[in-house]
C-alpha atoms as a PDB file:
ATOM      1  CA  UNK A   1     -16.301 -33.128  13.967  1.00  0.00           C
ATOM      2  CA  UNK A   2     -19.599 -32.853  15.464  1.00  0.00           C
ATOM      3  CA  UNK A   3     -18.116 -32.781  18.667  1.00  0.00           C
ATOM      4  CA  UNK A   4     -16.024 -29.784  18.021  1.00  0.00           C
ATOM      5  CA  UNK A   5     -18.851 -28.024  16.259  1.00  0.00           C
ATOM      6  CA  UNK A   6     -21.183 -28.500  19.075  1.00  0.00           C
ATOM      7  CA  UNK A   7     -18.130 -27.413  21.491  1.00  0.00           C
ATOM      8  CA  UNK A   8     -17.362 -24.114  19.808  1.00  0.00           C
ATOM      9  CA  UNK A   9     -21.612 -23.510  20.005  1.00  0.00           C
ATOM     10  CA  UNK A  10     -21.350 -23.980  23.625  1.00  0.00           C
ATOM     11  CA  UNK A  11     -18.647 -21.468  24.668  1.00  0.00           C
ATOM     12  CA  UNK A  12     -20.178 -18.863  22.232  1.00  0.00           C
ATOM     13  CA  UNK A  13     -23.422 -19.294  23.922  1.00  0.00           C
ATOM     14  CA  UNK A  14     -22.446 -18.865  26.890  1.00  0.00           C
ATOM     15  CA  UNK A  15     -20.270 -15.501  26.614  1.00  0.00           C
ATOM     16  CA  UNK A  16     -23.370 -14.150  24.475  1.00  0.00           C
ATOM     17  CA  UNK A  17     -25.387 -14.672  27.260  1.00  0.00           C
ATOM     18  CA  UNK A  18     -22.775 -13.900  29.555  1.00  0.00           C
ATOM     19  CA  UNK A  19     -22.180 -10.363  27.453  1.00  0.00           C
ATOM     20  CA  UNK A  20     -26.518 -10.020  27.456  1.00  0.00           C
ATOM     21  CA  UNK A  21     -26.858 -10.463  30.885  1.00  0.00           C
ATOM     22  CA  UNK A  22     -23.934  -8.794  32.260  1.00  0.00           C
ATOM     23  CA  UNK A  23     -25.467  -5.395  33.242  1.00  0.00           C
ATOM     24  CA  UNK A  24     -27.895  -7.694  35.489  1.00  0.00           C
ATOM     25  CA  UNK A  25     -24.621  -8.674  37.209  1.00  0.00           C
ATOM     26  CA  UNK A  26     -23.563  -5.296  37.489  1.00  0.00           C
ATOM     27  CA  UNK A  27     -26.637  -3.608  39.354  1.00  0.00           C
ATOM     28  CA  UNK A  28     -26.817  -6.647  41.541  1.00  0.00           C
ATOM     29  CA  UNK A  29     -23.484  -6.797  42.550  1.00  0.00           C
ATOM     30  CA  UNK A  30     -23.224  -3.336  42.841  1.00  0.00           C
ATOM     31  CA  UNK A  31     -19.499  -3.933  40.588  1.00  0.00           C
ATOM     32  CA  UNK A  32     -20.179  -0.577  37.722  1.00  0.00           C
ATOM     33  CA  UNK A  33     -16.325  -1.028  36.752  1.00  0.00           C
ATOM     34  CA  UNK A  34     -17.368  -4.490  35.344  1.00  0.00           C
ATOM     35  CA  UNK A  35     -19.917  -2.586  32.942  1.00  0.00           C
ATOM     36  CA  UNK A  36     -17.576  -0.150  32.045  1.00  0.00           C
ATOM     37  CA  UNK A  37     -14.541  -2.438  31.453  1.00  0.00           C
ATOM     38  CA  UNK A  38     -17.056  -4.677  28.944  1.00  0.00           C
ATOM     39  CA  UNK A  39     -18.319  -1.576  27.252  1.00  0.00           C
ATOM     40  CA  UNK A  40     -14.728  -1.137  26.213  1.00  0.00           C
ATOM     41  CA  UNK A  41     -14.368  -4.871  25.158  1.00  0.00           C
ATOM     42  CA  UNK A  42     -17.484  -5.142  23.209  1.00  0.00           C
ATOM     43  CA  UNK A  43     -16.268  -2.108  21.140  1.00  0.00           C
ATOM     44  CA  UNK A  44     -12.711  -3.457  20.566  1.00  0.00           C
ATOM     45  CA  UNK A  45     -14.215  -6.575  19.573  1.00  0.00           C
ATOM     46  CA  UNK A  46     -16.188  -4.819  16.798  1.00  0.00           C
ATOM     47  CA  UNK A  47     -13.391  -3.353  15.373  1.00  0.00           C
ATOM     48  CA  UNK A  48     -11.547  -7.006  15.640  1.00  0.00           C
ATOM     49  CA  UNK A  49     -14.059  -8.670  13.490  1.00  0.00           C
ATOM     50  CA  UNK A  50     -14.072  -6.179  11.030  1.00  0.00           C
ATOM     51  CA  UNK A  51     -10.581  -6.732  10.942  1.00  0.00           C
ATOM     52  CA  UNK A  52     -11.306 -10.756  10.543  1.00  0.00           C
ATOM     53  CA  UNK A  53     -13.212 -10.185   7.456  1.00  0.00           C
ATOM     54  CA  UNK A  54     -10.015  -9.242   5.399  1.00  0.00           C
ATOM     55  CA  UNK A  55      -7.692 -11.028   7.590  1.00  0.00           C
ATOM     56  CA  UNK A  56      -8.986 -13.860   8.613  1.00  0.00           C
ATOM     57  CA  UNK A  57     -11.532 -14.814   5.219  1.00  0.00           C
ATOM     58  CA  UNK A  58      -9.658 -12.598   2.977  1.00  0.00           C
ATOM     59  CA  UNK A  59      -6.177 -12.897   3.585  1.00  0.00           C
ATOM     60  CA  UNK A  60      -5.324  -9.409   3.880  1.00  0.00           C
ATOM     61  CA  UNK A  61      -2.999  -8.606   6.311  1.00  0.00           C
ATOM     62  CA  UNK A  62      -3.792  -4.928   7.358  1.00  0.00           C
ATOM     63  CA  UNK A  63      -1.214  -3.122   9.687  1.00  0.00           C
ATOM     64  CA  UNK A  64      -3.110  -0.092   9.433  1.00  0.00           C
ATOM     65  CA  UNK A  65      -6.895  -0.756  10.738  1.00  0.00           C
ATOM     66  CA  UNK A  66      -6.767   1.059  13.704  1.00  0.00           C
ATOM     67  CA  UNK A  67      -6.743   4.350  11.581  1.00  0.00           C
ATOM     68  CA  UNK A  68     -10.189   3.493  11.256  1.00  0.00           C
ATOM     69  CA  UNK A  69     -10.870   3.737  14.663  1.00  0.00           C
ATOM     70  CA  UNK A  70      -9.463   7.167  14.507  1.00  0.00           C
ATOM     71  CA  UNK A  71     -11.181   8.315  11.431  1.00  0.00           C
ATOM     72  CA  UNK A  72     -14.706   7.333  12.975  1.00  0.00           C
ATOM     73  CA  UNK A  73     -14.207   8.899  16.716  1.00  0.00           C
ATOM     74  CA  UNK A  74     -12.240  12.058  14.908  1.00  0.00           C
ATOM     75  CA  UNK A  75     -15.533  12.080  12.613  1.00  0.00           C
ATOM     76  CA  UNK A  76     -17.441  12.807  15.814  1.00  0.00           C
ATOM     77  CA  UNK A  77     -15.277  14.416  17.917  1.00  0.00           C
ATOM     78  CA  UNK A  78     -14.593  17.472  15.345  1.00  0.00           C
ATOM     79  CA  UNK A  79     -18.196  17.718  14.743  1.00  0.00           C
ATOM     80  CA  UNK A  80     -18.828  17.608  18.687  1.00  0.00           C
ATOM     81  CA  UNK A  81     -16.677  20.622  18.589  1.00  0.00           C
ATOM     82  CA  UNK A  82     -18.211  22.524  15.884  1.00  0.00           C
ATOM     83  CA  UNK A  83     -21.688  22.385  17.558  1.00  0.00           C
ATOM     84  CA  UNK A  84     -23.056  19.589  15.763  1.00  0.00           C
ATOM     85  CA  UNK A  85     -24.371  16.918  18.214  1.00  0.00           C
ATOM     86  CA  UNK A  86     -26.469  14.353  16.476  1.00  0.00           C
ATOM     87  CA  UNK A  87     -25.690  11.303  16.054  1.00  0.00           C
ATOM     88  CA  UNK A  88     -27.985  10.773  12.610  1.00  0.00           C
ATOM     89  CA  UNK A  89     -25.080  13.086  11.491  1.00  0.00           C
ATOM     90  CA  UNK A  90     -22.295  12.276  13.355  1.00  0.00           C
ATOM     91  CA  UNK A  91     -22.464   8.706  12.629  1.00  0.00           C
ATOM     92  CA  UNK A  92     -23.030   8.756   9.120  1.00  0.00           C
ATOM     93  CA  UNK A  93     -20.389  11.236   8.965  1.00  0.00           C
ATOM     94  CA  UNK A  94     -18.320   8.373  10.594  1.00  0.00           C
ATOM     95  CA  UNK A  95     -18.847   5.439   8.174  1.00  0.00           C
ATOM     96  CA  UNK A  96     -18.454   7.944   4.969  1.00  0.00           C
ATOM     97  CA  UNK A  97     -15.382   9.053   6.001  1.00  0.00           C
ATOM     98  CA  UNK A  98     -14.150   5.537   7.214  1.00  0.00           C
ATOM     99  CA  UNK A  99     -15.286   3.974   4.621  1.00  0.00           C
ATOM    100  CA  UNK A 100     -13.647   6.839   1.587  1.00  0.00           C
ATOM    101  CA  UNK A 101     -10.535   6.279   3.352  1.00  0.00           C
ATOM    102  CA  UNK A 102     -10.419   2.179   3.465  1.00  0.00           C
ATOM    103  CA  UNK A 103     -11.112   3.340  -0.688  1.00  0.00           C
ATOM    104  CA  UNK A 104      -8.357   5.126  -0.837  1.00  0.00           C
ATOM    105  CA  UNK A 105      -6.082   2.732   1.000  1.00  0.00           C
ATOM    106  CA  UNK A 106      -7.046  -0.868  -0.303  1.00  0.00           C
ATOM    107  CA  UNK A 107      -6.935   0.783  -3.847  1.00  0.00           C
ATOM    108  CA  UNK A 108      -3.404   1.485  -3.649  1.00  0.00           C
ATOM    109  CA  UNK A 109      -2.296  -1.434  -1.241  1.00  0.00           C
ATOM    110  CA  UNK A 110      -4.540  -4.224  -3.316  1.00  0.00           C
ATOM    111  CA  UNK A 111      -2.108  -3.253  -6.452  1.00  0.00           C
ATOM    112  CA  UNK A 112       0.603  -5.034  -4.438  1.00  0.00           C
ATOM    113  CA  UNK A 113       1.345  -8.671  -2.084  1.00  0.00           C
ATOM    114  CA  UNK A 114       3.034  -9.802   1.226  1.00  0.00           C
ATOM    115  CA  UNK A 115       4.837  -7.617   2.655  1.00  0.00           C
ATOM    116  CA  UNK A 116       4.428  -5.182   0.147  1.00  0.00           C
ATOM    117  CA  UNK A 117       0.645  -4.830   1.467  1.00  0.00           C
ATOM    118  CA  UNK A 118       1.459  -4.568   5.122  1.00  0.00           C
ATOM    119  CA  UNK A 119       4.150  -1.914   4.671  1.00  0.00           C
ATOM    120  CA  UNK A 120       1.410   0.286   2.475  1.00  0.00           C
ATOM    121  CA  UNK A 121      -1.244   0.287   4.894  1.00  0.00           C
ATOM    122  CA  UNK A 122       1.034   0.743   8.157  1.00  0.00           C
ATOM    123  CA  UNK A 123       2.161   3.928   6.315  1.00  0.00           C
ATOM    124  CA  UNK A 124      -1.114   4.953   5.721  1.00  0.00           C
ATOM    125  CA  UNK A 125      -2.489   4.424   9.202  1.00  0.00           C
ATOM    126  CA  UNK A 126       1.199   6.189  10.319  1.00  0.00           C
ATOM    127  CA  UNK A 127       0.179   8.847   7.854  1.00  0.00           C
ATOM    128  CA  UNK A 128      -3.566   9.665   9.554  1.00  0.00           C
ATOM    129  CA  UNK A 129      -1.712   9.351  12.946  1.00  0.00           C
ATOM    130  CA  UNK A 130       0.628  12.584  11.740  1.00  0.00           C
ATOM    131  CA  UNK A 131      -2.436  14.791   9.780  1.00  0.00           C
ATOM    132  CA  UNK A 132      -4.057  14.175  13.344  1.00  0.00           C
ATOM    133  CA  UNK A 133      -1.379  15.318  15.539  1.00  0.00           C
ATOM    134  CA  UNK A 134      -0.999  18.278  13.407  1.00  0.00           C
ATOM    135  CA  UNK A 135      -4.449  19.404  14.068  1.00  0.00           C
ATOM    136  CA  UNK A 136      -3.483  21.736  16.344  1.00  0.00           C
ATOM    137  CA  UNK A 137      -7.672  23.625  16.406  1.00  0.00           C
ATOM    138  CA  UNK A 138      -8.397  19.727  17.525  1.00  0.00           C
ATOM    139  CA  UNK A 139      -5.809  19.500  20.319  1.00  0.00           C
ATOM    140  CA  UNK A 140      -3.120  17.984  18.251  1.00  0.00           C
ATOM    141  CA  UNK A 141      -1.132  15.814  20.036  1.00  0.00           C
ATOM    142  CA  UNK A 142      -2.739  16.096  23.293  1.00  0.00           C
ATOM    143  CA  UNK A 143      -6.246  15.036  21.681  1.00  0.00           C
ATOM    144  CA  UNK A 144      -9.352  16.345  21.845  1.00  0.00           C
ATOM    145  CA  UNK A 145     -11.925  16.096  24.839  1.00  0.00           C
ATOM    146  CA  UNK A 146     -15.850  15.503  23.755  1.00  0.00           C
ATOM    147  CA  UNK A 147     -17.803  17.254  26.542  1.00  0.00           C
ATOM    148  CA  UNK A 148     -21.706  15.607  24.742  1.00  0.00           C
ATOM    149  CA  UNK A 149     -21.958  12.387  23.840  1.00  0.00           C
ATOM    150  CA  UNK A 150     -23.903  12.225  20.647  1.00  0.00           C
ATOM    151  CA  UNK A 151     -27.712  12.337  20.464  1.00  0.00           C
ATOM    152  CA  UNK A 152     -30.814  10.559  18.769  1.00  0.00           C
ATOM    153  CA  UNK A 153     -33.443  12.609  19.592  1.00  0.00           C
ATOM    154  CA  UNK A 154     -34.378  11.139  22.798  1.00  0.00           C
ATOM    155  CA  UNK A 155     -33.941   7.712  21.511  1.00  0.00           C
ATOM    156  CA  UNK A 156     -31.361   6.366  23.598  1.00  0.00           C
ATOM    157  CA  UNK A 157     -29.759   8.064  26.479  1.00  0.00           C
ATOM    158  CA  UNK A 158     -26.185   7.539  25.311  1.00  0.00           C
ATOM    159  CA  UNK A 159     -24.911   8.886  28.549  1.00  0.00           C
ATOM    160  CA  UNK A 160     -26.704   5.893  30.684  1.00  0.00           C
ATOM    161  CA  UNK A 161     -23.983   3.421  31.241  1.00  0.00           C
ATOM    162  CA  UNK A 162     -26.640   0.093  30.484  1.00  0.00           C
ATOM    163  CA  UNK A 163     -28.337   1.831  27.203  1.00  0.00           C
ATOM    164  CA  UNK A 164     -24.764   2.248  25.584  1.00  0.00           C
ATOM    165  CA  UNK A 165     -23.848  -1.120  26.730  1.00  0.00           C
ATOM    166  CA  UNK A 166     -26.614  -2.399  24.982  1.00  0.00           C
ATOM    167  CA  UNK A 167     -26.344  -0.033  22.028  1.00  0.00           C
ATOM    168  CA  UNK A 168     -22.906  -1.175  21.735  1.00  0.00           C
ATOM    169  CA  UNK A 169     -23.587  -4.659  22.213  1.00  0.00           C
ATOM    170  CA  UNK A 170     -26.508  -4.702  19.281  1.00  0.00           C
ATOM    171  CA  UNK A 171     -23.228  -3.237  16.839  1.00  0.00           C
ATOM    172  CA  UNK A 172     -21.578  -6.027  17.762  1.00  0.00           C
ATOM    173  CA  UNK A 173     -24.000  -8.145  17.287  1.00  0.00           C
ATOM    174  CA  UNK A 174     -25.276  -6.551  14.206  1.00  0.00           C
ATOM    175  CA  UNK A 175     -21.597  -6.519  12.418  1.00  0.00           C
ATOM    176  CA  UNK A 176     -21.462 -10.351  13.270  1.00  0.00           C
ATOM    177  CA  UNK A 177     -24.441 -10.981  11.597  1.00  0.00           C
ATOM    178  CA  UNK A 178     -23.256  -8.651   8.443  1.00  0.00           C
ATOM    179  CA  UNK A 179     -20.060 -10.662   8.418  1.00  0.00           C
ATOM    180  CA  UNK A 180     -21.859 -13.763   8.558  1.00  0.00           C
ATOM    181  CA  UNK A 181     -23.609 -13.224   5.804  1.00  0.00           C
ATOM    182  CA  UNK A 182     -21.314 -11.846   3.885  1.00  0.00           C
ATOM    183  CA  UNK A 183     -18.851 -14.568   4.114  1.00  0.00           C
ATOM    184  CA  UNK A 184     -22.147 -16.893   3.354  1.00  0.00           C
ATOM    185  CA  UNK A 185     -23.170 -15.226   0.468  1.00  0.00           C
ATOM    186  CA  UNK A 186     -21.667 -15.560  -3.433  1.00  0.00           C
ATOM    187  CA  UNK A 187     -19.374 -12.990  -2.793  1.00  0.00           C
ATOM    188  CA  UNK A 188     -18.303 -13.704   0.268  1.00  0.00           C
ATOM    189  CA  UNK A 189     -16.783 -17.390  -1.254  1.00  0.00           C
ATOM    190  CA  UNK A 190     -15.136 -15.615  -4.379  1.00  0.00           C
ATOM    191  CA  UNK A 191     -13.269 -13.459  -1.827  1.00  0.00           C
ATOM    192  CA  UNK A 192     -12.690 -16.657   0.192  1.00  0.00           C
ATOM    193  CA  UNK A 193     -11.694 -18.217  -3.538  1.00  0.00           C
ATOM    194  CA  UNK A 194      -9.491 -15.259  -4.127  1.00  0.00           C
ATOM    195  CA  UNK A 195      -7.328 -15.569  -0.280  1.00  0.00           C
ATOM    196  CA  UNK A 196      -6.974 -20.012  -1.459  1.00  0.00           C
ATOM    197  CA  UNK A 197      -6.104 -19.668  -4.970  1.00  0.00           C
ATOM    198  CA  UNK A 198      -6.370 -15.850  -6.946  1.00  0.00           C
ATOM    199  CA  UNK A 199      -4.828 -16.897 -10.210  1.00  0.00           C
ATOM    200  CA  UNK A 200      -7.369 -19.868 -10.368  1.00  0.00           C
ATOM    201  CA  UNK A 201     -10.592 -17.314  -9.177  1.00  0.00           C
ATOM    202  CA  UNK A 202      -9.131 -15.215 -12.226  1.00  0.00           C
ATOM    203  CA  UNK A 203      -8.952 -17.663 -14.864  1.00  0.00           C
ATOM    204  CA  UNK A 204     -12.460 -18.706 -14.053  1.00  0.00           C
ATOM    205  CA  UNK A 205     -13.401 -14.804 -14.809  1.00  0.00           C
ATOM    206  CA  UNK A 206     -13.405 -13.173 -11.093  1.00  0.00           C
ATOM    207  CA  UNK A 207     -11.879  -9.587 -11.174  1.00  0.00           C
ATOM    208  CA  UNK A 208      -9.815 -10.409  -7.731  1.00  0.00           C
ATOM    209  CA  UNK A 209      -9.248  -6.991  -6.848  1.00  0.00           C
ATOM    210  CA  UNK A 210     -12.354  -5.899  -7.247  1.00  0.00           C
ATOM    211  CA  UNK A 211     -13.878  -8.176  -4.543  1.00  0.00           C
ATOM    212  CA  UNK A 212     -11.014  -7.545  -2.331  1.00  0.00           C
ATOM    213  CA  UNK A 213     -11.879  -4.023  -2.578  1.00  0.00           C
ATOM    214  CA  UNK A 214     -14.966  -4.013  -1.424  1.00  0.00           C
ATOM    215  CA  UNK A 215     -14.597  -6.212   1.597  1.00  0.00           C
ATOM    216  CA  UNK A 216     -11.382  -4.057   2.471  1.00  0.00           C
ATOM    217  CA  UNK A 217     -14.413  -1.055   2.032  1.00  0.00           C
ATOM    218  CA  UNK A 218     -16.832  -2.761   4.379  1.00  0.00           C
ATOM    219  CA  UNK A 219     -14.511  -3.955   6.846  1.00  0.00           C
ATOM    220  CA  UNK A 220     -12.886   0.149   7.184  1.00  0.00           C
ATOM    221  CA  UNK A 221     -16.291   1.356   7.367  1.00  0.00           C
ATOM    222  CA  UNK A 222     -17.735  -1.570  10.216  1.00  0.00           C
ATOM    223  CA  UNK A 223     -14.076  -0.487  12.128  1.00  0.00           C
ATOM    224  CA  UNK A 224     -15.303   3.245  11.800  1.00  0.00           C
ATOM    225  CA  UNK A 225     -18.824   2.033  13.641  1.00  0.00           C
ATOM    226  CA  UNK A 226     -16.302   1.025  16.399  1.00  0.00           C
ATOM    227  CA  UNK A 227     -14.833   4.353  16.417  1.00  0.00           C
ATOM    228  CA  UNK A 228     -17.504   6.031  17.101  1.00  0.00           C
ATOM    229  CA  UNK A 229     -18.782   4.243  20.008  1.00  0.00           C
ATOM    230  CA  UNK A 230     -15.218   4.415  21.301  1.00  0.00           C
ATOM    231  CA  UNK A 231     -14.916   8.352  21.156  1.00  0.00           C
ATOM    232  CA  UNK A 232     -18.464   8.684  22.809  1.00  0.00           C
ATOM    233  CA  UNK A 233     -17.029   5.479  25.394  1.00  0.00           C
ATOM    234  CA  UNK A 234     -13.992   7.612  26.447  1.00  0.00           C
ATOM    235  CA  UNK A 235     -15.628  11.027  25.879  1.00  0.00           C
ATOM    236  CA  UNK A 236     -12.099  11.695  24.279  1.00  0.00           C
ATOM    237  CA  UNK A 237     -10.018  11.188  20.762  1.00  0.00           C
ATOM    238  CA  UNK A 238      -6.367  11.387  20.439  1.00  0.00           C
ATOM    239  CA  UNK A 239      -3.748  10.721  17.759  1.00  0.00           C
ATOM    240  CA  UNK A 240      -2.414   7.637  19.905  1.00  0.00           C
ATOM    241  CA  UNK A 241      -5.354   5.872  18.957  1.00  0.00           C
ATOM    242  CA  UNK A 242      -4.614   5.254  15.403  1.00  0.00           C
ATOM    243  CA  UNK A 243      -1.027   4.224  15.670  1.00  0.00           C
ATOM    244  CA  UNK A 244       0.151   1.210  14.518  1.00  0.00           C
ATOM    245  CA  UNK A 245       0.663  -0.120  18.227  1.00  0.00           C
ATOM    246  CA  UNK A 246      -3.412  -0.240  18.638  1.00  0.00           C
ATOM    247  CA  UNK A 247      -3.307  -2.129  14.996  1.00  0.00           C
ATOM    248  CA  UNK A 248      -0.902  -4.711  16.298  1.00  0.00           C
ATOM    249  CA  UNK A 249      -3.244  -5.537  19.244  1.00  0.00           C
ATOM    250  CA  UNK A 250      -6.166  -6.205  16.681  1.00  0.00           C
ATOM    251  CA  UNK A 251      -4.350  -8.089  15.205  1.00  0.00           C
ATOM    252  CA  UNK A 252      -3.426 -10.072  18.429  1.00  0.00           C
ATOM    253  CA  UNK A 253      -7.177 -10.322  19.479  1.00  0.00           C
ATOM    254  CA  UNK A 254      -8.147 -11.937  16.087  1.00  0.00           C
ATOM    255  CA  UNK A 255      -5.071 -14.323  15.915  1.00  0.00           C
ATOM    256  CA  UNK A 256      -5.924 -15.126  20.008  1.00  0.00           C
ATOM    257  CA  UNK A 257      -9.738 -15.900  18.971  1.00  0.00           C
ATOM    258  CA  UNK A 258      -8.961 -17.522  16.084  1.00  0.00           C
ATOM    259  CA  UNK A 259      -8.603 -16.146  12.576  1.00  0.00           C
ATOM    260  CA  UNK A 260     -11.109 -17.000  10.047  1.00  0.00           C
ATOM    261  CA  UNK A 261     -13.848 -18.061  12.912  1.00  0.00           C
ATOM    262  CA  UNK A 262     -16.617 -15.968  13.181  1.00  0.00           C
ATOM    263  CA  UNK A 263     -16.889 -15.220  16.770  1.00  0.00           C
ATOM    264  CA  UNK A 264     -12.873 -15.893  17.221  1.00  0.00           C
ATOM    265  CA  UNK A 265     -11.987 -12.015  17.658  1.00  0.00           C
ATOM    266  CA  UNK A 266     -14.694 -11.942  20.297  1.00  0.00           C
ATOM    267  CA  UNK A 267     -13.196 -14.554  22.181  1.00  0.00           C
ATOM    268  CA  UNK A 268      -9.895 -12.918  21.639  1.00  0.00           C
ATOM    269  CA  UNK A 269     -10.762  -9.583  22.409  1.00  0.00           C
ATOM    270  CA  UNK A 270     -12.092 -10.780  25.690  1.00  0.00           C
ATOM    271  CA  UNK A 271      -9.140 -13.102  26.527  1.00  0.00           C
ATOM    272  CA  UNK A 272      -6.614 -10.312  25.276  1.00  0.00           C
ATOM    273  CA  UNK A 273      -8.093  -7.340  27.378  1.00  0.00           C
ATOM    274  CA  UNK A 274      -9.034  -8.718  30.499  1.00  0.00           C
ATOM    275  CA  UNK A 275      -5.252 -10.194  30.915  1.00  0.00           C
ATOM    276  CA  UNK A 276      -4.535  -6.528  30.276  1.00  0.00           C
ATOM    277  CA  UNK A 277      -6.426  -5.697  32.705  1.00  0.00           C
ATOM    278  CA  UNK A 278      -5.519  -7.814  35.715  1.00  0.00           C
ATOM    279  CA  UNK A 279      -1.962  -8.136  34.797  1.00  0.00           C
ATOM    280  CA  UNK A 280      -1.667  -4.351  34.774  1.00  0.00           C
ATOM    281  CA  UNK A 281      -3.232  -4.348  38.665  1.00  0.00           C
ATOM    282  CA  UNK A 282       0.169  -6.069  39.798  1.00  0.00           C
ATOM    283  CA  UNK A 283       3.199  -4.502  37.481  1.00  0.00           C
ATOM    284  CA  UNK A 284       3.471  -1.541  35.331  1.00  0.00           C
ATOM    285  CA  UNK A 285       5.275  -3.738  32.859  1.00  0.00           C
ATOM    286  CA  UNK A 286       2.196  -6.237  32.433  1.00  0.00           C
ATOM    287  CA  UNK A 287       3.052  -6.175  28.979  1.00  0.00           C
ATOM    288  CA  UNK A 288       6.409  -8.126  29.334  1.00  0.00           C
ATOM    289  CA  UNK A 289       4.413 -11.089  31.057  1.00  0.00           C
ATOM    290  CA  UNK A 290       1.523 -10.629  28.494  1.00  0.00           C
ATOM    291  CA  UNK A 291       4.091 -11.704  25.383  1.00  0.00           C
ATOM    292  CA  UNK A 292       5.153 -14.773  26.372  1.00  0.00           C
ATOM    293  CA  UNK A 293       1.577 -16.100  27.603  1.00  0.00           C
ATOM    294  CA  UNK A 294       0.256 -14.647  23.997  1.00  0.00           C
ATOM    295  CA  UNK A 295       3.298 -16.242  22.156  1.00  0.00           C
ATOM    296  CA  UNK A 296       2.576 -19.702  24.076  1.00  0.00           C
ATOM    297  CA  UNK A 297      -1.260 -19.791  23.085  1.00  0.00           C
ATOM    298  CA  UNK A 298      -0.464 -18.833  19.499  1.00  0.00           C
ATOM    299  CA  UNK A 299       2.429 -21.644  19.407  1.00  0.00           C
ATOM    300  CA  UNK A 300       0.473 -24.274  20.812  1.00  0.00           C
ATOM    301  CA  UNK A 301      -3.414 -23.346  20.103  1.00  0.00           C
ATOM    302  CA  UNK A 302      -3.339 -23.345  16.266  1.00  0.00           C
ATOM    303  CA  UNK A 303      -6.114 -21.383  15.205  1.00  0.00           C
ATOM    304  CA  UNK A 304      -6.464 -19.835  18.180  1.00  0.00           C
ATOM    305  CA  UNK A 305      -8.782 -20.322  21.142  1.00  0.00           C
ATOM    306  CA  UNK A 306     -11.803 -21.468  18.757  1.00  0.00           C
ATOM    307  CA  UNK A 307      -9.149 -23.720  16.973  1.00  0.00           C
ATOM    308  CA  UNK A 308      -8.051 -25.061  20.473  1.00  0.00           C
ATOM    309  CA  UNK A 309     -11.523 -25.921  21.409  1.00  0.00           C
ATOM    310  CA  UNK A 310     -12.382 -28.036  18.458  1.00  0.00           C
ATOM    311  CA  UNK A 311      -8.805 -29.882  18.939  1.00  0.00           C
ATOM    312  CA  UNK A 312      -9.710 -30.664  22.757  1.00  0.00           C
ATOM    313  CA  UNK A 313     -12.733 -31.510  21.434  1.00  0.00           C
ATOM    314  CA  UNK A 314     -12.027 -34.690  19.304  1.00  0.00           C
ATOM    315  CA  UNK A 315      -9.431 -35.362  21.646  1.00  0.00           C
END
């Protein structure tokens, strides 16, 4: 076991380091797309963690969590367009509303199981994708261009390719470290307790619900973070970012990684978009080659890539 502890270390190390030092490669190598492509992973593979936390150690099974992508870029976008620039408001702005909505959702959804749960909060994701299409003063369907990044004052240059690598990189890192503790601390093993056995957490006097709640909170409001820096990433929101095709590929990246490993959706997010990447160089239909290489890893890597490691491992 050892082994496959110390195994799992390794590889993490080494894409930390490899994600630290990466905008070193970049300037040497003269190779800016590499910066930008990672900028776009490192995001995506905030929002996949937060997705972890209720999927992975809480056995929720969200269909909806890329509406909290939209939410938090919307958030910023709409106040882009109204004049209001700042990231100390845009940002909080962000989480609120993110985080009011994952309220309003896992209060409803939590009353219910299975499939049950999935259906709810697909419609609710489906229903934030139509109220933002319909927002015609926002662009509507065609989405809504942001022509300033956000600002902090002269804090960080958010329109410097390596500062918002970095700045996105430290939310990554930062929401890792949240979710470690978390999932570490006494509340984090009652709503592990609650995703083994929720009858038995009950009996012993645990209000289940009410623990699922607030991870399903924290995890909407971590995944409206990663909205954020993806509007100011793209310099552009749409309604196509929230539907329930961008939730299926979180869910991909975390099952990829590894579900219930802490730096699994990482792994997966890397994995999962850089095949999108060079698979979409040779055919416009890279997707059809991308399901059966994602449906062979999941069949034969149980647990993932992190789950894969540890097996090789003790082999």
């Amino acid at each position: 076991m050892k082994l496959a502890i110390n195994a799992r270390n390794v590889v993490v190390a080494l894409v930390a380091f490899g994600l630290l030092l990466l905008p070193a490669y970049s300037a040497l190598s003269g190779n800016i797309f590499i910066l930008t492509l990672f900028t776009r992973i490192v995001i995506f593979a905030l929002a996949a963690a937060s997705l972890n936390l209720i999927m992975g150690y809480g056995g929720m099974m969200s269909f909806g969590h890329a509406a909290y992508l939209g939410i938090g870029g919307y958030a910023v976008g709409i106040l882009a367009y109204e004049g209001i620039g700042s990231g100390f408001i845009q940002w909080p702005v962000a989480l609120a509303v993110s985080a009011l909505y994952a309220l309003v959702i896992g209060a409803l959804s939590l009353r219910t199981r299975g499939v049950y749960f999935i259906m709810i909060t697909l419609a609710f994701a489906q229903m934030a994708y139509y109220i933002a299409s319909g927002m015609s003063r926002y662009g509507g369907d065609d989405g809504l261009t942001i022509y300033k990044r956000s600002t902090f004052g002269g804090l960080i240059d958010m329109s410097n390719r390596v500062q918002f690598y970095y700045l996105c990189l430290a939310c990554l890192f930062g929401g890792l470290y949240l979710i470690w503790r978390i999932i570490n601390s006494r509340f984090g093993m009652v709503v592990q307790g609650v995703r083994s056995n929720e009858q038995r957490m009950q009996a012993i006097g645990y209000h289940a619900n009410r623990y699922r709640l607030v991870c399903f909170v924290i995890s909407g409001t971590i995944c409206g973070l990663a909205g954020a820096l993806l509007a100011n990433n793209t310099d552009f929101v749409s309604p196509a970012g929230m539907y329930w095709t961008r939730s299926g590929e979180l869910m991909v990246m975390v099952v990829l990684g590894g579900m219930g490993s802490l730096f699994g959706p990482v792994i997966g997010t890397i994995v999962f978009l850089l095949l999108e990447e060079l698979l979409s160089q040779f055919t416009e239909y890279w997707a059809l080659i991308m399901g059966p290489l994602l449906l062979l890893i999941v069949l034969f890597a149980r647990g993932g890539i992190m789950g894969l490691l540890g097996r090789l491992s003790r082999g």
